[in-house]
Protein backbone atom coordinates (compact mmCIF):
# COMPACT_ATOMS: atom_id res chain seq x y z
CA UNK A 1 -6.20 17.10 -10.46
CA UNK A 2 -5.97 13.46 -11.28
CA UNK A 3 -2.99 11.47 -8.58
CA UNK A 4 0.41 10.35 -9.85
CA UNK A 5 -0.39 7.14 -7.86
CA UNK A 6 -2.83 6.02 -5.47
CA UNK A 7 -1.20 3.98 -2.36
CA UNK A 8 -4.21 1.38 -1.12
CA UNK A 9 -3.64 -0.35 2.30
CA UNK A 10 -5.86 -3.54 2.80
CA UNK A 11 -6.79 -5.44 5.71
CA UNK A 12 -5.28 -8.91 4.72
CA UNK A 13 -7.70 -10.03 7.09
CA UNK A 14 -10.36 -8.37 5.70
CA UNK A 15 -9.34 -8.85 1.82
CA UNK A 16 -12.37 -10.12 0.14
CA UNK A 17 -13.92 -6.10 1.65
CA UNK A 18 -11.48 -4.63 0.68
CA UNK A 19 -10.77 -5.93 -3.25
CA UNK A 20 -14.12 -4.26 -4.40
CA UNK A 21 -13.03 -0.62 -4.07
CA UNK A 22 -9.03 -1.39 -5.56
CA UNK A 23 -10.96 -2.86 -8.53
CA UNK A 24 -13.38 0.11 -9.09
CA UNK A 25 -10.39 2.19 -8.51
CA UNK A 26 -8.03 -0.11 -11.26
CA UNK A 27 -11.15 0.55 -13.41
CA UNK A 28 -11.47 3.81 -13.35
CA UNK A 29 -7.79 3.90 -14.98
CA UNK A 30 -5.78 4.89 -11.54
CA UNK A 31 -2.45 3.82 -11.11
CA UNK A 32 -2.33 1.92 -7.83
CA UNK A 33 0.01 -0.03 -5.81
CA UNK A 34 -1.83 -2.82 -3.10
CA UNK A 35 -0.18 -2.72 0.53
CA UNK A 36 -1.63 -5.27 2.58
CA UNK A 37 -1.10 -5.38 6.27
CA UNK A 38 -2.52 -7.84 9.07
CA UNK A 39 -0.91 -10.46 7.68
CA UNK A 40 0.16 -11.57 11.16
CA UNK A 41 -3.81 -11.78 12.17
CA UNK A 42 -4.19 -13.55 8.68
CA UNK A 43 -1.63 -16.03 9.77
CA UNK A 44 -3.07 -16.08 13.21
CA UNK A 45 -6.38 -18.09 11.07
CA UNK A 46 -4.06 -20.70 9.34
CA UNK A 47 -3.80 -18.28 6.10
CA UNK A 48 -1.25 -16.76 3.94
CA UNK A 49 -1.90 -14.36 0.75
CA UNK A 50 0.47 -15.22 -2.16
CA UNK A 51 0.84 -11.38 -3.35
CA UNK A 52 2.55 -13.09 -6.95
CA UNK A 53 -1.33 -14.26 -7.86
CA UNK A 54 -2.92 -11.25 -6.73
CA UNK A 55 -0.50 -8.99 -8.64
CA UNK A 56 -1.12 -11.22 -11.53
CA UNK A 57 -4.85 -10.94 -11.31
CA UNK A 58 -5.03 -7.41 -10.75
CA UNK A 59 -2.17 -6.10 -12.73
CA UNK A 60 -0.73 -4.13 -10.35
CA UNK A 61 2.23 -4.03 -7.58
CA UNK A 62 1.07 -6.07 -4.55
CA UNK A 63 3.46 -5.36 -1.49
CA UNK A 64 2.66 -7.45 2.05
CA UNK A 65 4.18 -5.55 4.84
CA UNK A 66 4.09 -5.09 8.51
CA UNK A 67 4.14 -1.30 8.91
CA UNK A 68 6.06 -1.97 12.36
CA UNK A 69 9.36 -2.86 10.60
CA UNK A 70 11.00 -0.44 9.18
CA UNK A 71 12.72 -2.10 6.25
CA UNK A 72 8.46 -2.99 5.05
CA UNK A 73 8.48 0.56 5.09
CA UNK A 74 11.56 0.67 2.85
CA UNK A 75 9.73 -1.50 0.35
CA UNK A 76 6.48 0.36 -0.08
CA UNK A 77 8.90 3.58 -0.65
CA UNK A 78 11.06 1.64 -3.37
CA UNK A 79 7.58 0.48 -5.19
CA UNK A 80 6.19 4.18 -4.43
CA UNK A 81 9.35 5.17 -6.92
CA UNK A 82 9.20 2.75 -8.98
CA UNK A 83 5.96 3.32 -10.29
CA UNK A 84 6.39 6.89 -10.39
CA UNK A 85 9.33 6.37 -12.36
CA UNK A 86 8.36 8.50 -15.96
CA UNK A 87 5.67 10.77 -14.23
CA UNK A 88 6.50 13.95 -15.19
CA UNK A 89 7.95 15.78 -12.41
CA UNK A 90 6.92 19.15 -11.09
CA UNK A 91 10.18 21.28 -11.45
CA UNK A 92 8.66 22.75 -8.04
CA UNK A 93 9.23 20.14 -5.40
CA UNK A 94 12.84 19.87 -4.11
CA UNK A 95 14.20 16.45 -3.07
CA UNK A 96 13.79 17.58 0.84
CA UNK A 97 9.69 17.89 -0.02
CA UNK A 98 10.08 14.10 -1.69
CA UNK A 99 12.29 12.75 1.23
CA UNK A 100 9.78 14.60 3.99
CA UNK A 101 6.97 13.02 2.12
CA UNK A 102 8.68 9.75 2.21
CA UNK A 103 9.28 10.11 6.09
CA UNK A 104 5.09 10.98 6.01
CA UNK A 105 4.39 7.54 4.37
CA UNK A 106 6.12 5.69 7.03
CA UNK A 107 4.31 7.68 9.85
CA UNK A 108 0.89 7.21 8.10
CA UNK A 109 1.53 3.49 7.05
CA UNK A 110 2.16 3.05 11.12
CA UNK A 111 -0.86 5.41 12.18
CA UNK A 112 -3.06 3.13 9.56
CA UNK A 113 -1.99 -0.39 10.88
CA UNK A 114 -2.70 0.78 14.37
CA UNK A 115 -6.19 2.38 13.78
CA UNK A 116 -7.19 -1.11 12.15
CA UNK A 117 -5.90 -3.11 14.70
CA UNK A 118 -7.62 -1.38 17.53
CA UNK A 119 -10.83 -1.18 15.62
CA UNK A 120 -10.51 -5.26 15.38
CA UNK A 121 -12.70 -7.03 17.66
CA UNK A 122 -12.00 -10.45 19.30
């Protein structure tokens, strides 16, 4: 089956790798939210991403989070609902499945952020 919504996480520090595969996926007609993270190590360089141009550009949501904080992790869980807001809902899933999954996005937003940074070389 096709996704409600595809959650990307990009390496702000990284973000010119990155862009190619959110556009081929905004192409291909996905509905996708941007989450970029590293924006300490960005900031680290002197640089800051202004998330109002690239959600402009790219006509989609454009969150910049730090996965450590936990009310970042609020904020990609609002956006997650807002732009599901209108899918059609399987009748199935209970709200202890949504709030489990919710609980899952956190973990893996953390798990993601940490693989990245320890596969970042000085």
């Amino acid at each position: 089956g096709v996704p409600d919504l595809l959650l990307v996480t990009l390496d702000s520090s990284q973000l010119s790798r990155h862009l190619l595969l959110l556009k081929e996926l905004i192409s291909a007609n996905f509905k996708v939210v941007a989450v970029l993270t590293m924006g300490d190590i960005l900031a680290e360089k002197g640089f800051k991403i202004n998330t109002e141009v690239l959600r402009e550009k790219l006509g989609i949501d454009v969150l910049s989070v730090d996965p450590r904080r936990e009310e970042d992790a609020e904020k990609v869980i609002e956006i997650v609902r807002k732009n599901l807001e209108g899918v059609k809902k399987n009748p199935d899933r209970e709200s202890a499945e949504l709030w489990r999954d919710s609980i899952n996005l956190i973990e893996t937003l953390k798990e993601i952020e940490e693989m990245v940074s320890q596969a970042l070389l000085p």
